[in-house]
N, C-alpha and C. Protein backbone atom coordinates (compact mmCIF):
# COMPACT_ATOMS: atom_id res chain seq x y z
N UNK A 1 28.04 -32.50 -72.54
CA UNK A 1 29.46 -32.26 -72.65
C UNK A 1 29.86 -30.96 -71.97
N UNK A 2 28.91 -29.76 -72.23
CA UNK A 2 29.54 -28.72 -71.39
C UNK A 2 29.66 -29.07 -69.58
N UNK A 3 28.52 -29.70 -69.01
CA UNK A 3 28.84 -30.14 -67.62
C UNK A 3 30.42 -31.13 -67.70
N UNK A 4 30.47 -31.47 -68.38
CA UNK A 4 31.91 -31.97 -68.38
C UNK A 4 33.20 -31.10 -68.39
N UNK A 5 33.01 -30.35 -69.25
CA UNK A 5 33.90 -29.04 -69.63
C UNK A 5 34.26 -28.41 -68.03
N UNK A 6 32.84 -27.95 -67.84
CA UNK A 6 33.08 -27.29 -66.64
C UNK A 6 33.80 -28.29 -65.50
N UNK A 7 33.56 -29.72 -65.45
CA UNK A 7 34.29 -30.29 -64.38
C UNK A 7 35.83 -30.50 -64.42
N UNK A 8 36.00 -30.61 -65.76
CA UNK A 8 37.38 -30.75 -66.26
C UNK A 8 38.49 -29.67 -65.48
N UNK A 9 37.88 -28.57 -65.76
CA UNK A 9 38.12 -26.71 -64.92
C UNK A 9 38.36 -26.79 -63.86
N UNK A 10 37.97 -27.37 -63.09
CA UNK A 10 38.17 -27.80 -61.64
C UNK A 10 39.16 -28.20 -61.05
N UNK A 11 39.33 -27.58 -60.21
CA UNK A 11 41.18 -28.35 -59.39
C UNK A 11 40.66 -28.56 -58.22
N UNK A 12 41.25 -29.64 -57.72
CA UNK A 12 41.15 -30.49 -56.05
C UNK A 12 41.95 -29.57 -55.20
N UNK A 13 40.97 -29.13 -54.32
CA UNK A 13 41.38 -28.52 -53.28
C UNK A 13 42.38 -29.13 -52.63
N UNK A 14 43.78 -28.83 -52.10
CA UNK A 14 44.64 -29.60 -51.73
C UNK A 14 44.80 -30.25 -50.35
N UNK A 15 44.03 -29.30 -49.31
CA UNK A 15 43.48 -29.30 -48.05
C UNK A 15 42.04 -30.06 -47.64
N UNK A 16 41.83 -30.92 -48.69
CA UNK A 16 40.06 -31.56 -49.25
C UNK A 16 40.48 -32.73 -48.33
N UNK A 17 39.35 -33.24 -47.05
CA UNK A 17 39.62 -34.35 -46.35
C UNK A 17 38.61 -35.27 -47.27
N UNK A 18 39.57 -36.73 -47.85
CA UNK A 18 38.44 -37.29 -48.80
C UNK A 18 37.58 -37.92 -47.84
N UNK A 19 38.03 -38.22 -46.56
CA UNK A 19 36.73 -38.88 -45.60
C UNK A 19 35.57 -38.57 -45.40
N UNK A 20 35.54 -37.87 -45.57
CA UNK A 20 34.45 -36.50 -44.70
C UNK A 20 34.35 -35.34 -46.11
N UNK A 21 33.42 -36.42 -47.00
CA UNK A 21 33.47 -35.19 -48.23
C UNK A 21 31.80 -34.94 -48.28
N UNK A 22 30.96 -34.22 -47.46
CA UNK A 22 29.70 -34.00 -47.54
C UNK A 22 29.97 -32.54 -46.91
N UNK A 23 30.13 -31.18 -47.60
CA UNK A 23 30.48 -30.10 -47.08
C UNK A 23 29.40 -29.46 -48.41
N UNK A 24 28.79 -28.18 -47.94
CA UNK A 24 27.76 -27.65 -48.50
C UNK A 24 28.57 -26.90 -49.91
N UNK A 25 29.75 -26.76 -49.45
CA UNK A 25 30.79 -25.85 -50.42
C UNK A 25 31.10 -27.23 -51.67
N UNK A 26 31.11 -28.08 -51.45
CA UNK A 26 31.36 -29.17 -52.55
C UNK A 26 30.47 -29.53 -53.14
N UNK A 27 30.39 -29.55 -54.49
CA UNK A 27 29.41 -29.50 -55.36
C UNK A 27 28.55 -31.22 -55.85
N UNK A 28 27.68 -31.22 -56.22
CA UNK A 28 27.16 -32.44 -56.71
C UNK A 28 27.28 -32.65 -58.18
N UNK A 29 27.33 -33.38 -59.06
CA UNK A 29 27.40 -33.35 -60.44
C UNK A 29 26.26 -34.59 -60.85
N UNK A 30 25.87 -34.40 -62.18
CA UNK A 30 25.38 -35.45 -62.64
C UNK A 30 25.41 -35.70 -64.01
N UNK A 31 25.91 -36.35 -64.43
CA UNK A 31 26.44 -36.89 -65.65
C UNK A 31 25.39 -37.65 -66.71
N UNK A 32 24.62 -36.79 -67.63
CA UNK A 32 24.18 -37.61 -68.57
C UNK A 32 24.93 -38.66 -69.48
N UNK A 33 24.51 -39.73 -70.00
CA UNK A 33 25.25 -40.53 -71.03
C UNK A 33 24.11 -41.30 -71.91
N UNK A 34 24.38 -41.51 -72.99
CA UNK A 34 23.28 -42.06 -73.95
C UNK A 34 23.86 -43.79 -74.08
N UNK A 35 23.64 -44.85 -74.83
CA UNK A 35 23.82 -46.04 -75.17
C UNK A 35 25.42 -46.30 -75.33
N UNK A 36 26.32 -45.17 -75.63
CA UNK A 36 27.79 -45.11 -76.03
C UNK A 36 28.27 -45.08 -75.05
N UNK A 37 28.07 -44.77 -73.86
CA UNK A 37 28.45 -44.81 -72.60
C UNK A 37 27.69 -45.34 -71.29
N UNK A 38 27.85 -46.61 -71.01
CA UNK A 38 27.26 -47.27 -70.01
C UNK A 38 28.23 -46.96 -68.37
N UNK A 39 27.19 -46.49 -67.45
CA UNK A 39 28.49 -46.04 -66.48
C UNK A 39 28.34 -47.77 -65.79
N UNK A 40 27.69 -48.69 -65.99
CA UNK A 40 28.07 -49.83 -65.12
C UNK A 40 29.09 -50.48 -65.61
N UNK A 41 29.48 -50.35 -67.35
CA UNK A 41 30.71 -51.02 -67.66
C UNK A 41 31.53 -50.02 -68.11
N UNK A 42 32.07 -49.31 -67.37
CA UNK A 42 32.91 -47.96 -67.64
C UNK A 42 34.41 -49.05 -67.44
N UNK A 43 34.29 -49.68 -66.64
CA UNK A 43 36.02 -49.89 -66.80
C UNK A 43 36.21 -51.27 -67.87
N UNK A 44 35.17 -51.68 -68.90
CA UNK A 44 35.65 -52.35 -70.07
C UNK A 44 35.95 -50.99 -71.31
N UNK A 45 35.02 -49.81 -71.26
CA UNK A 45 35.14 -48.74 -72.26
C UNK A 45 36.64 -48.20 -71.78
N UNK A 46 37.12 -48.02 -70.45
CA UNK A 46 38.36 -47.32 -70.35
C UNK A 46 39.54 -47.63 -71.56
N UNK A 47 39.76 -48.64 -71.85
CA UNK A 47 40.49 -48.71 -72.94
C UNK A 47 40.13 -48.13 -74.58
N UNK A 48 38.80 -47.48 -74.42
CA UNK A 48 38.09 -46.75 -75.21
C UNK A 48 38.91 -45.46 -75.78
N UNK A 49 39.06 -44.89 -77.04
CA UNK A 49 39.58 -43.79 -77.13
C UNK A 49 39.26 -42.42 -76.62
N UNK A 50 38.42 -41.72 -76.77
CA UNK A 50 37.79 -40.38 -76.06
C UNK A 50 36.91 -40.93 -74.94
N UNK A 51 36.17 -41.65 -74.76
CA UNK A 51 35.32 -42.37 -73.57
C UNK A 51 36.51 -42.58 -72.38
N UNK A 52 37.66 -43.68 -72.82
CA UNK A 52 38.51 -43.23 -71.86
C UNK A 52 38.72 -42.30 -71.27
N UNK A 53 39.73 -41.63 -71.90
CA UNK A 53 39.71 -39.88 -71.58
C UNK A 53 39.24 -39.31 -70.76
N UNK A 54 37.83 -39.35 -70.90
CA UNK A 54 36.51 -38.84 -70.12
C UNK A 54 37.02 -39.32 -69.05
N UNK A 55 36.29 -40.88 -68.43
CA UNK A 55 36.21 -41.74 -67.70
C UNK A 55 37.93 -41.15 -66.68
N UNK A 56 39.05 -41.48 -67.51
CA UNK A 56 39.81 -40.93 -66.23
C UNK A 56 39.84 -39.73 -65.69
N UNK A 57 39.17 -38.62 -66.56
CA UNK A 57 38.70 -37.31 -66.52
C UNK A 57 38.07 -37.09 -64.83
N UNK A 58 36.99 -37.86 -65.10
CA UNK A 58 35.81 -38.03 -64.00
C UNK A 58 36.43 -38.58 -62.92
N UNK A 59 37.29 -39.53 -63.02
CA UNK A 59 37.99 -40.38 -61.64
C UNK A 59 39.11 -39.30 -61.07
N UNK A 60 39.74 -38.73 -61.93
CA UNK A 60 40.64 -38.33 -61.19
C UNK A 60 40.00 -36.96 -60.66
N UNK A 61 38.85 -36.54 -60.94
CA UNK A 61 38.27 -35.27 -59.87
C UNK A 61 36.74 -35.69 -59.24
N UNK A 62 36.66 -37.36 -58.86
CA UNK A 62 35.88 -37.18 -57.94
C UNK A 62 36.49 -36.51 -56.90
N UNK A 63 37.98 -35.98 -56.17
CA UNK A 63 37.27 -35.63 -55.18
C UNK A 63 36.87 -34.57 -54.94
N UNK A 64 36.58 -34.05 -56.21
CA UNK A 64 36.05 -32.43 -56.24
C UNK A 64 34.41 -32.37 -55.53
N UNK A 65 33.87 -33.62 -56.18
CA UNK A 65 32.22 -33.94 -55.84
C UNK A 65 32.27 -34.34 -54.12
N UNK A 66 30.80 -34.44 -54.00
CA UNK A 66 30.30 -34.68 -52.65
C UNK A 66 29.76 -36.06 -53.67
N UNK A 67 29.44 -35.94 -54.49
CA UNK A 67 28.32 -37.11 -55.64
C UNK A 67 28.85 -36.65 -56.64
N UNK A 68 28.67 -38.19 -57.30
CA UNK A 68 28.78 -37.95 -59.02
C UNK A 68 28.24 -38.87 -59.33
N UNK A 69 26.33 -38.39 -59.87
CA UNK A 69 25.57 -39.49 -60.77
C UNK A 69 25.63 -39.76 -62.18
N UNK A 70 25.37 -40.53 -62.60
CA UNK A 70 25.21 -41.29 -63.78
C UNK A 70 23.81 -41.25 -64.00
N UNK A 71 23.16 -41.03 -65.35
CA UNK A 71 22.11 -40.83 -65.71
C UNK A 71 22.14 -41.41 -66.95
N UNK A 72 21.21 -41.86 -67.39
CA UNK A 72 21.14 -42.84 -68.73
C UNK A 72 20.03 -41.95 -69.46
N UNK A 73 20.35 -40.99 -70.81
CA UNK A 73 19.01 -40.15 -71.45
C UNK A 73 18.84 -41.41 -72.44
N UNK A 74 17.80 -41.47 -72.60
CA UNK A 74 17.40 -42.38 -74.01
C UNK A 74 17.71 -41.40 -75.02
N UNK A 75 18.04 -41.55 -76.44
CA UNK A 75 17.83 -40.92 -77.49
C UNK A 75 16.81 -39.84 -77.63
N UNK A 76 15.61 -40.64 -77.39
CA UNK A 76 14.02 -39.90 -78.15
C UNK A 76 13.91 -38.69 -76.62
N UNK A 77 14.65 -38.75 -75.53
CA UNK A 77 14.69 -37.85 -74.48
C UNK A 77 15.27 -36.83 -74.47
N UNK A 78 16.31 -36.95 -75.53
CA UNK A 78 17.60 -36.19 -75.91
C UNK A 78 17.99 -35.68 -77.15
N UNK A 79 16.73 -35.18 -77.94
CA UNK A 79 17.00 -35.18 -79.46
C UNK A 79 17.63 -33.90 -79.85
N UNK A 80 18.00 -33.56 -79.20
CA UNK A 80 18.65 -31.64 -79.25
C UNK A 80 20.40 -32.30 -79.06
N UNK A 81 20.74 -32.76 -78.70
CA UNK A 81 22.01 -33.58 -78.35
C UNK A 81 22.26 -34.37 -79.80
N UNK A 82 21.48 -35.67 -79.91
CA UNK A 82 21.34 -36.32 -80.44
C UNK A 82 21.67 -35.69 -82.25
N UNK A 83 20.86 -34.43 -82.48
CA UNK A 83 20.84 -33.77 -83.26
C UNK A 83 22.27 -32.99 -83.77
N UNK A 84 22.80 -32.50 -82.83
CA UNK A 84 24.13 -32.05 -82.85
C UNK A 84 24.94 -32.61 -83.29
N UNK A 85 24.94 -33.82 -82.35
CA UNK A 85 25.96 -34.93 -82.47
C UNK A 85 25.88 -35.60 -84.01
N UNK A 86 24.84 -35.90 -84.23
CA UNK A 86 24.73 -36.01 -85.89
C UNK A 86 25.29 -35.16 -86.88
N UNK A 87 24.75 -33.98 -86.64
CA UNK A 87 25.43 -32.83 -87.49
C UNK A 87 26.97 -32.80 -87.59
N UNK A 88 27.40 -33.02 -86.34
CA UNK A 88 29.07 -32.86 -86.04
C UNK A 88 29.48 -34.22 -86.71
N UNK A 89 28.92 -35.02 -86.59
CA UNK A 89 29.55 -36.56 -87.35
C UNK A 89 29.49 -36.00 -89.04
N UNK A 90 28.04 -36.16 -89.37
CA UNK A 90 28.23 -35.55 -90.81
C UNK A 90 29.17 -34.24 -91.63
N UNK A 91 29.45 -33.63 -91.11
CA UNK A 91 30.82 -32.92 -91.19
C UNK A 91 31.73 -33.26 -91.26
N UNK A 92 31.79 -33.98 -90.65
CA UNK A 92 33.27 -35.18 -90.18
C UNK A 92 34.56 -34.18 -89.29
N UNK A 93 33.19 -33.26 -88.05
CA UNK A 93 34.58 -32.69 -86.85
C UNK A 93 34.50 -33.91 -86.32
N UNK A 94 35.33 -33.46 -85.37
CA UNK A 94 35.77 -34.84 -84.11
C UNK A 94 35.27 -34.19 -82.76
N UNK A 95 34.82 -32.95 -82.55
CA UNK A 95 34.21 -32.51 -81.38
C UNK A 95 32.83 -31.77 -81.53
N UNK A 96 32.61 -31.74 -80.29
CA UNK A 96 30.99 -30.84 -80.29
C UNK A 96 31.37 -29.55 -80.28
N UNK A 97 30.10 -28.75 -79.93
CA UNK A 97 29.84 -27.41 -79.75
C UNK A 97 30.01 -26.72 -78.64
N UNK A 98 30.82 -25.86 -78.12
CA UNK A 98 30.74 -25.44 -76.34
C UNK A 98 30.32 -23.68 -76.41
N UNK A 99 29.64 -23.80 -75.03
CA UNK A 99 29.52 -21.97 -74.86
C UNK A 99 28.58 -21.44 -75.79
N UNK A 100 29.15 -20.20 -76.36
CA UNK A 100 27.76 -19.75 -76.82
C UNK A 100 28.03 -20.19 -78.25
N UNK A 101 28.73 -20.93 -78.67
CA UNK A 101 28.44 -21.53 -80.12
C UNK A 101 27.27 -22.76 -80.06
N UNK A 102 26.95 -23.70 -78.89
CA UNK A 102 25.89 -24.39 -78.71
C UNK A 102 24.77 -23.87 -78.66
N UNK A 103 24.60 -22.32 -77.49
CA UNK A 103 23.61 -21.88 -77.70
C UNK A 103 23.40 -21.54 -79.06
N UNK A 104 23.96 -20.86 -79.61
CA UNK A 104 23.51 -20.29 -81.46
C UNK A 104 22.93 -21.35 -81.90
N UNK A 105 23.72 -22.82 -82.05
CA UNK A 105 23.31 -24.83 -82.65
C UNK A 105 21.97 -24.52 -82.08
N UNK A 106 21.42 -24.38 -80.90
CA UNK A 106 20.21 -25.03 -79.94
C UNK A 106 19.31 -24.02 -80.89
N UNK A 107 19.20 -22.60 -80.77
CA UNK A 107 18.63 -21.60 -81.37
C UNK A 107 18.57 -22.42 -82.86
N UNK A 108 19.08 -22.18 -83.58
CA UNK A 108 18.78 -22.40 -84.92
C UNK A 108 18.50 -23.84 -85.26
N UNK A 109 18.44 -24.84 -84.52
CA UNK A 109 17.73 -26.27 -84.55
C UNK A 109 16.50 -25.90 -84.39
N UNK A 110 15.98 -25.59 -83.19
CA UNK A 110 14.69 -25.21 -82.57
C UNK A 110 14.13 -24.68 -83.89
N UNK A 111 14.44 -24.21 -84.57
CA UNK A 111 14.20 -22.59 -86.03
C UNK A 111 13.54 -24.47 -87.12
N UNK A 112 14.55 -25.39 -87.54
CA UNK A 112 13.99 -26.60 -88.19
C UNK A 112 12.51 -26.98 -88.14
């Protein structure tokens, strides 16, 4: 989620030729997602509540990218995530952790 954060931040250069978008100055991204987010059926989730969101999030600043991959973590690959995300459900917030309040989460999980 924070690589998201940070893309969100991002504004489209207004002078950006989308033809010719392989320039060393334009960045690559790569997008983890677990089982809740499949990027091959992203446009049945678009009608999704926060997944939406995202999803037009990401479309409306590809043309910030040169690339934007999709990566599939399994769970058991991702248990520091996984872990969070639990914690934050059992609470009952509606968002994660960003900045250095994740780092502190990561620190004191690791401590478990």
């Amino acid at each position: 989620m924070a690589e998201y954060e940070r893309m969100k931040a991002m504004k489209i250069p207004p002078n950006m030729n989308r033809n010719y978008r392989i320039e060393e100055d334009i960045p690559r991204v790569t997008i983890h997602f677990d089982a809740v987010f499949d990027s091959r059926n992203f446009k049945s989730a678009i009608d999704k509540s926060v997944i939406g969101a995202i999803i037009r999030d990401i479309q409306n600043k590809k043309p910030c990218f040169q690339e934007i991959i999709f990566q599939h973590i399994h769970k058991s690959g991702n248990l520091h995530a996984h872990r969070l995300a639990k914690d934050t459900l059992d609470r009952g917030e509606t968002f994660y952790l960003m900045g250095e309040e994740l780092k502190h989460h990561s620190f004191a999980s690791e401590r478990r």
